[in-house]
Protein backbone atom coordinates (compact mmCIF):
# COMPACT_ATOMS: atom_id res chain seq x y z
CA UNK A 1 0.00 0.00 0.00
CA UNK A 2 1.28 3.69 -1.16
CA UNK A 3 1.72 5.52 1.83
CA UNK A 4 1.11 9.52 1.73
CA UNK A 5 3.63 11.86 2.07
CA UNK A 6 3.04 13.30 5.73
CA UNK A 7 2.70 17.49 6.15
CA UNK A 8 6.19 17.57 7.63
CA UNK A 9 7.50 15.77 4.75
CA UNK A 10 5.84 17.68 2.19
CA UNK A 11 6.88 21.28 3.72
CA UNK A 12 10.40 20.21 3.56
CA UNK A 13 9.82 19.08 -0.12
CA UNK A 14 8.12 22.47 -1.31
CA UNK A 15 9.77 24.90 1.11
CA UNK A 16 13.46 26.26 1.07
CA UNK A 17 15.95 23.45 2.05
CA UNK A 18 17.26 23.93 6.13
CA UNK A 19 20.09 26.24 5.95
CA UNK A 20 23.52 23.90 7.44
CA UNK A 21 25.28 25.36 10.51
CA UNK A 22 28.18 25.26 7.64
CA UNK A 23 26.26 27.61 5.49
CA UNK A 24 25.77 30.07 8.54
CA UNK A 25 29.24 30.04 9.23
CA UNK A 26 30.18 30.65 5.18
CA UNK A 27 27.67 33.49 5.53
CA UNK A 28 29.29 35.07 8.67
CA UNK A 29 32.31 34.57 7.69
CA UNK A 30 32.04 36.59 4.31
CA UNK A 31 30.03 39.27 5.77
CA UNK A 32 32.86 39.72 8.59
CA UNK A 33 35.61 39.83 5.53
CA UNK A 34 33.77 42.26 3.41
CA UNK A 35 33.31 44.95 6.24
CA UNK A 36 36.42 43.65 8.38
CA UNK A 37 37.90 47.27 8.24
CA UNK A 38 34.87 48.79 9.61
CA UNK A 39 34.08 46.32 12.37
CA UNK A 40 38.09 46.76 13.61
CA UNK A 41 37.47 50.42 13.35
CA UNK A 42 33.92 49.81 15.59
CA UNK A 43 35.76 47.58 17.96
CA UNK A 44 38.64 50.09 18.48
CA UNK A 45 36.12 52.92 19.31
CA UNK A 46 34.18 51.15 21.70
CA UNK A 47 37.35 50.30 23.56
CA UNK A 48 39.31 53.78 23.28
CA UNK A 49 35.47 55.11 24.78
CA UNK A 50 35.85 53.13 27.78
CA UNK A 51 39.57 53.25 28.84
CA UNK A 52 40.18 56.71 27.61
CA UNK A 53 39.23 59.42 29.20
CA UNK A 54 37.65 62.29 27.79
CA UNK A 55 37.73 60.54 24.59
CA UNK A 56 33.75 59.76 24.04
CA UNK A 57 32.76 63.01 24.74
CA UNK A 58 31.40 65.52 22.27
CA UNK A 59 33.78 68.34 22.34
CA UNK A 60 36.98 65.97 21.64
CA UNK A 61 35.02 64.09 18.70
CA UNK A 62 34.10 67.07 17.11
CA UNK A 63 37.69 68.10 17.71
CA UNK A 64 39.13 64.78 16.10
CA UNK A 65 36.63 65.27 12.70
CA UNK A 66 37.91 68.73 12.59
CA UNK A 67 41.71 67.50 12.78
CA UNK A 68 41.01 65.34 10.56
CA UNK A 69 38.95 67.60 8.11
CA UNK A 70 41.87 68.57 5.61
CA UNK A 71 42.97 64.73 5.17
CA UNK A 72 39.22 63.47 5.16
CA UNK A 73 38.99 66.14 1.73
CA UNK A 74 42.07 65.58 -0.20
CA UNK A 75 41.84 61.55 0.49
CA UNK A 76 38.74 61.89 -1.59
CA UNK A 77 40.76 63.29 -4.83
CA UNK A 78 43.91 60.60 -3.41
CA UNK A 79 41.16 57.94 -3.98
CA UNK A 80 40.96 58.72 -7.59
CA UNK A 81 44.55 59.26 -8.14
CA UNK A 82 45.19 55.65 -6.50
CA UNK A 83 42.56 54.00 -7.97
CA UNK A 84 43.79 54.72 -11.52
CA UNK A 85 47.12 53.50 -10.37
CA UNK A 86 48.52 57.07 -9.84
CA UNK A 87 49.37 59.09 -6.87
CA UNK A 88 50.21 62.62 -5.67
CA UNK A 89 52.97 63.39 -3.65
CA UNK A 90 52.85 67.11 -4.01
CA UNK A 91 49.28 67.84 -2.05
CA UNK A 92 51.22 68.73 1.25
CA UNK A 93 53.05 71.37 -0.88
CA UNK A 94 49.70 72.85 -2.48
CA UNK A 95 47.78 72.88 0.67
CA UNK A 96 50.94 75.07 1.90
CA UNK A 97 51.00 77.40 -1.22
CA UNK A 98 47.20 78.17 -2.11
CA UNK A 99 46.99 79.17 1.94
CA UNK A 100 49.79 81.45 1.29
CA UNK A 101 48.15 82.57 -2.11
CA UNK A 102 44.65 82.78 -0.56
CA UNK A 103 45.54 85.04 2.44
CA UNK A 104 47.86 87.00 0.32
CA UNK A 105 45.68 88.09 -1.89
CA UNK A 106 42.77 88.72 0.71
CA UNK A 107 45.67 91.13 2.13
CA UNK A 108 46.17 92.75 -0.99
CA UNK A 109 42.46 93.18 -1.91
CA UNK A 110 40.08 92.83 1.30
CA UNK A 111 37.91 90.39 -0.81
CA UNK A 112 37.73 86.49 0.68
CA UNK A 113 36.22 85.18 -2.62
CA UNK A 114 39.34 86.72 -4.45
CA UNK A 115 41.52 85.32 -2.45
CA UNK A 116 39.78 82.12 -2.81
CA UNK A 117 39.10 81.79 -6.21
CA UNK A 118 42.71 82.83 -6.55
CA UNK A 119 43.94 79.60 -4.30
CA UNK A 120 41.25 77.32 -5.86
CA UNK A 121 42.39 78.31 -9.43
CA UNK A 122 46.26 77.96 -8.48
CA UNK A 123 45.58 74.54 -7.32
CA UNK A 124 44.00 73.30 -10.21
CA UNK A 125 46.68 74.37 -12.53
CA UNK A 126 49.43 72.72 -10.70
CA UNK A 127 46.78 69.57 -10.81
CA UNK A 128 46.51 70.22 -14.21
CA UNK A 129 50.28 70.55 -14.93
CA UNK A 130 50.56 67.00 -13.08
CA UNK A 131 47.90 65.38 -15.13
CA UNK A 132 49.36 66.74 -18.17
CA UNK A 133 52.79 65.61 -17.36
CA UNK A 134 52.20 62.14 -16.34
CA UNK A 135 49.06 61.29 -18.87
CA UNK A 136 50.40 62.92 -22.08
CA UNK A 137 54.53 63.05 -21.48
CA UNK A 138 54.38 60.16 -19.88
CA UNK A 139 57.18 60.25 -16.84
CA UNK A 140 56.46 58.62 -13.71
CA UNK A 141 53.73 59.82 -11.14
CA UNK A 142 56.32 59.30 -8.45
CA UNK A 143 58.90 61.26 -10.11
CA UNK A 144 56.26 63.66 -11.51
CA UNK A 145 54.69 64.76 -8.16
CA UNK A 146 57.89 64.81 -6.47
CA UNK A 147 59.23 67.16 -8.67
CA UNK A 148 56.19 69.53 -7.91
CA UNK A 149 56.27 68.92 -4.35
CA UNK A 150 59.94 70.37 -4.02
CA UNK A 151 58.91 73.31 -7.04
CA UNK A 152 55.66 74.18 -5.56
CA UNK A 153 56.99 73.96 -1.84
CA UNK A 154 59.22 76.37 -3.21
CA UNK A 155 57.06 78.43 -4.15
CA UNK A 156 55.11 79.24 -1.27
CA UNK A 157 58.54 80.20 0.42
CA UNK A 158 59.12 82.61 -2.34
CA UNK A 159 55.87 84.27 -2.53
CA UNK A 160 56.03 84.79 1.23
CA UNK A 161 59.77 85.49 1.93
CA UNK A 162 59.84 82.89 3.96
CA UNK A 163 57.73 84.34 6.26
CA UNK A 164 53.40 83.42 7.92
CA UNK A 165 51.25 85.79 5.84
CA UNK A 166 49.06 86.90 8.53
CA UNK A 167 45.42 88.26 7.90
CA UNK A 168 42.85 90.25 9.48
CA UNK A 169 40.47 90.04 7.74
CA UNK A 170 37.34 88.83 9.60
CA UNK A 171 35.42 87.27 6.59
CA UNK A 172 38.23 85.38 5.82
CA UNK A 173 38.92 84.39 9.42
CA UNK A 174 35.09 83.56 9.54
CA UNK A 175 35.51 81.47 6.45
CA UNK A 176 36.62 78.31 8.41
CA UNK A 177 35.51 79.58 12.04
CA UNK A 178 32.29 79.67 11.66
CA UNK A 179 29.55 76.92 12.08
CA UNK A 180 26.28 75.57 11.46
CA UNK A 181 24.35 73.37 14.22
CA UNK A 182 27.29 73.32 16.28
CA UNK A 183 29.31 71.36 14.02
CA UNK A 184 32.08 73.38 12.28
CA UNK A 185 32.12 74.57 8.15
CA UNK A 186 35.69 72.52 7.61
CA UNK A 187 33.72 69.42 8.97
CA UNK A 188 30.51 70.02 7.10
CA UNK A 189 32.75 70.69 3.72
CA UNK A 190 34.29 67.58 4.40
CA UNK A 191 31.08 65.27 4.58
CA UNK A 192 29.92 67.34 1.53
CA UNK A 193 33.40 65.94 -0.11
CA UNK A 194 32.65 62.28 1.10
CA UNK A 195 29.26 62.16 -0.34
CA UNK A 196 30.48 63.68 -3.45
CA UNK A 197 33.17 62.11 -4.38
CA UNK A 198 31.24 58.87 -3.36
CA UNK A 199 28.90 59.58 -5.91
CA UNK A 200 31.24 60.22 -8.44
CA UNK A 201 32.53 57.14 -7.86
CA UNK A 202 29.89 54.60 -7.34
CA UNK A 203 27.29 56.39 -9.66
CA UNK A 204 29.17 57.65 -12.72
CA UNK A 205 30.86 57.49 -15.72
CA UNK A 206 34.25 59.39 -14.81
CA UNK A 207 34.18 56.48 -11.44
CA UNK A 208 33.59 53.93 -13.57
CA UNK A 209 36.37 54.78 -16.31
CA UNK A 210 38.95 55.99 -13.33
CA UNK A 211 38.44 51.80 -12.08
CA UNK A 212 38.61 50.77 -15.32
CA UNK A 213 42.30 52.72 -15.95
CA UNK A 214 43.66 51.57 -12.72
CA UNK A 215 42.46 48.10 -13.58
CA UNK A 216 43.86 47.98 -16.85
CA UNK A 217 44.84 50.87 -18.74
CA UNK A 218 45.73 49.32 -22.47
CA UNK A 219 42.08 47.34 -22.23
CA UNK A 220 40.50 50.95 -21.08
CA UNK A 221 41.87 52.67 -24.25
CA UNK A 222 40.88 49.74 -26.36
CA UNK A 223 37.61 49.99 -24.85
CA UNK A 224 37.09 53.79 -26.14
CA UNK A 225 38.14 55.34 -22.57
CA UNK A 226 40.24 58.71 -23.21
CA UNK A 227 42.33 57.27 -20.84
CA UNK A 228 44.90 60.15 -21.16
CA UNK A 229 42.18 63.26 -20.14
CA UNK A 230 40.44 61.09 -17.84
CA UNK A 231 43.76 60.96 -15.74
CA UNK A 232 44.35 64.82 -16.42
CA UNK A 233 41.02 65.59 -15.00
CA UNK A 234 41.26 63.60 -12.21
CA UNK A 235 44.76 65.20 -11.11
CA UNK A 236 43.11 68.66 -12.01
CA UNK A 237 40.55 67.76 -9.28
CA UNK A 238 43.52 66.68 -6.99
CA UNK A 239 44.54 70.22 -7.49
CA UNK A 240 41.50 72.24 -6.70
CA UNK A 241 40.67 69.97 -3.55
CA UNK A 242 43.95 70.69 -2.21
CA UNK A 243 43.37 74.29 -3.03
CA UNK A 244 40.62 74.28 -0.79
CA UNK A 245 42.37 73.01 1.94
CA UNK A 246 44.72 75.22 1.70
CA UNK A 247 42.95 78.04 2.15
CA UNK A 248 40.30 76.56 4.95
CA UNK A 249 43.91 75.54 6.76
CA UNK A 250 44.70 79.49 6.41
CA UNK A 251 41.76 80.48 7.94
CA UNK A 252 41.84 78.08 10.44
CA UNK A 253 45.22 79.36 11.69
CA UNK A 254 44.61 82.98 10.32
CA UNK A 255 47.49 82.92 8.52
CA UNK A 256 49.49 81.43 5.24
CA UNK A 257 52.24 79.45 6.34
CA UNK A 258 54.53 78.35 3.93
CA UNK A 259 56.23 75.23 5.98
CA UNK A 260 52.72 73.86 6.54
CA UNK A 261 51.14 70.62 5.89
CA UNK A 262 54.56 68.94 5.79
CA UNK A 263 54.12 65.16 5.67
CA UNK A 264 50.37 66.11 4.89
CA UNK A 265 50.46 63.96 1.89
CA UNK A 266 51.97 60.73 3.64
CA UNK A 267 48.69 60.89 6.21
CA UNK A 268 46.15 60.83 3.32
CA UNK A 269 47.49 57.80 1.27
CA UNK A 270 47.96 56.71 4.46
CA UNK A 271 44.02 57.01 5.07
CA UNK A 272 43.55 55.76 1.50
CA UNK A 273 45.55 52.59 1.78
CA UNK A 274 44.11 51.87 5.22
CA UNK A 275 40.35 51.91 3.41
CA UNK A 276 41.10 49.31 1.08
CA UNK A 277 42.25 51.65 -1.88
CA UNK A 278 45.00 49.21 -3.86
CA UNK A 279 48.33 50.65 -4.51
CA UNK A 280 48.43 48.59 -7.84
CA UNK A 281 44.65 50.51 -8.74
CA UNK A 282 41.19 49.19 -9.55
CA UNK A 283 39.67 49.13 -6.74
CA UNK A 284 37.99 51.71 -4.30
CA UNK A 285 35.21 52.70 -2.01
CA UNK A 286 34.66 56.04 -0.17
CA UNK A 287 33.13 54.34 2.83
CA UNK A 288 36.44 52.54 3.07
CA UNK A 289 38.36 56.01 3.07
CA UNK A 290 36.57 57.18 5.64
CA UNK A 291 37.08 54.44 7.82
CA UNK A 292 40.95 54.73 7.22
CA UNK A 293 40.66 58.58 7.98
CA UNK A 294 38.84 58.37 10.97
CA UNK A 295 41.27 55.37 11.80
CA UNK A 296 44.43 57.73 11.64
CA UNK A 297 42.68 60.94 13.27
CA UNK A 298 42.04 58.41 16.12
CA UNK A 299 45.10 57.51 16.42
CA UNK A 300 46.66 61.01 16.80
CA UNK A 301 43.68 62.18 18.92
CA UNK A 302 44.08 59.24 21.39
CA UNK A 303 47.94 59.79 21.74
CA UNK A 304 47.43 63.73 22.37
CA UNK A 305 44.83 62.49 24.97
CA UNK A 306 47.32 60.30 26.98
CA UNK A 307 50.42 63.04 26.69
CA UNK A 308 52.35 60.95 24.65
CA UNK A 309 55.45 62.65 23.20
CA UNK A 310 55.28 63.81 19.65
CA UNK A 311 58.61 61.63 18.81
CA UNK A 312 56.76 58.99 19.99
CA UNK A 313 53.79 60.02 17.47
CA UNK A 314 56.15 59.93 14.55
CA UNK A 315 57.11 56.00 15.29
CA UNK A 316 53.17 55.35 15.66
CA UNK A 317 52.02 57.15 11.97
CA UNK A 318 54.81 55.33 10.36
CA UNK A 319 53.84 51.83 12.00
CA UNK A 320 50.27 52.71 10.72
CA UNK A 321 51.85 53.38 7.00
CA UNK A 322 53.54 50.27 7.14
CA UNK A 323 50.81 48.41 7.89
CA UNK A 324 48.91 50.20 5.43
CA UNK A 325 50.97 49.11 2.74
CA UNK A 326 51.33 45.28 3.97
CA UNK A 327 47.31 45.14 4.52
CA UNK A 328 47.35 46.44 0.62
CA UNK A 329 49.76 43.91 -0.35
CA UNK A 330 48.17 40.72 1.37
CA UNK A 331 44.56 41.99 0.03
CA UNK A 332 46.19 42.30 -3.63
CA UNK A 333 47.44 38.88 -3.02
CA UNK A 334 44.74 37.41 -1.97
CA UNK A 335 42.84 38.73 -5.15
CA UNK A 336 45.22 37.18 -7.06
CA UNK A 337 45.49 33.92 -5.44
């Protein structure tokens, strides 16, 4: 006699199949790889809250995202330049000279949007100059960008004699010292710069082809990518973020300072690296960089917290490089593998 399938039977036949504890594990396990970066960053947070003092308060984290306001911006443009398998070694320098350029010319004309414009526009030509140099000459990035770093750095000792511009002017002093809901302008221009560039990237055509070019440049071109302006344009925009910087830095310290934002540029591929940006390009996200800037702004903030010496701090950001640069180099190979 044919015996009917009983209800439990026939569930199990039409429904889903169980899910294994294996499965579980598979699914845990990926989803603790994929946002591994983020759940460190978490973890670290949670524990500098509760041993350090004074650190989860709101006055010191709103005084870590403003110290780490001028990296958070230009590791948006780095992200590009990286992810097309480029970099920029001569931010630090810009940041220095359009903040001498900007308040100089605020001196010289008691108009902040001059003197703006006037650092915004300098940047962008020195981007473009890079771009130009590296996509259509073709000479190394690394040899490119240091050249500029030295010329440009230069530059802003020459067109100050050496000497802090200093400005009075209250608009421009206002520029960066004012703020909106309590928060800051440099922080709220850097979350406009996160979501932005994250756009750019995940959501258009110039992300797309700047992934494709770091991926594989010769397939790009063959594909009908203008490989060569796409990688102008993106240093151009290196440029004019770093020109913004550079002035907001100015403001912030009322004053262009030629021998600023020394080492600037090792801190934001730094942060870049740290977020899962490859060295060898391709591959990018924003949330990633602003994991790895928040990482590195920790970092600092946590060691001025405790009084540790600033030689000490030197040893620290280096370690954090390095380990930048071997997390790249085991997540490359484990691509490849």
């Amino acid at each position: 006699m044919k015996r009917l399938p009983s209800a439990a039977s026939e569930s199990e036949t039409k429904g889903s199949p169980p899910v294994s504890s294996e499965t579980v594990f598979h699914r845990i396990g990926a989803f603790v790889l994929e946002y591994n970066l983020i759940l460190i960053f978490l973890a670290i947070f949670i524990a500098l809250s509760i041993s350090v003092r004074y650190f989860f308060t709101i006055q010191n984290l709103l005084g870590l995202a403003l110290s780490v306001s001028q990296i958070g911006m230009v590791a948006c443009t780095m992200m590009f330049c990286l992810a097309s398998r480029d970099f920029d070694l001569s931010v630090g320098s810009i940041v220095a000279f359009t903040g001498v350029l900007g308040a100089t010319v605020v001196n010289a004309t008691d108009n902040l949007w001059l003197g703006i414009g006037a650092a915004l526009f300098s940047g962008a030509i020195i981007g473009c100059v890079n771009g130009v140099i590296i996509a259509y000459l073709r000479i190394n990035a690394l040899i490119t960008t240091l050249a500029t770093m030295e010329i440009v750095r230069g530059l802003a000792f020459i067109s100050s004699h050496g000497q802090a511009v200093g400005v009075s002017n209250a608009d421009f002093i206002m520029f960066a010292g004012s703020s909106f809901l309590g928060i800051s302008t440099p922080i709220w221009t850097t979350l406009v710069c996160f979501v932005l560039f994250g756009f750019l990237l995940n959501s258009t055509i110039y992300g797309r082809n700047t992934l494709a070019i770091g991926g594989n440049p010769e397939a790009s071109r063959l594909a009908g990518i203008q490989v060569e302006r796409t990688r102008v344009i993106i240093f151009l925009v290196q440029g004019l973020v770093a020109g913004l910087a550079g002035v907001i830095l100015a403001s912030r310290i009322t004053s262009g300072q030629p021998n600023s934002a020394i080492g600037f540029e090792l801190n934001v591929i730094s942060a870049c690296v740290l977020g899962g940006v490859s060295l060898k390009g391709g591959s990018a996200t924003m949330l990633g960089v602003v994991v790895g800037v928040f990482i590195l702004g920790t970092a600092e903030n946590v060691m001025n917290l405790l009084n540790i010496d600033a030689f000490y701090q030197y040893l620290v950001r280096g370690a954090i490089l390095l380990t930048a640069v071997l997390v790249d180099q085991q997540r490359t190979r484990g691509d490849r593998d």
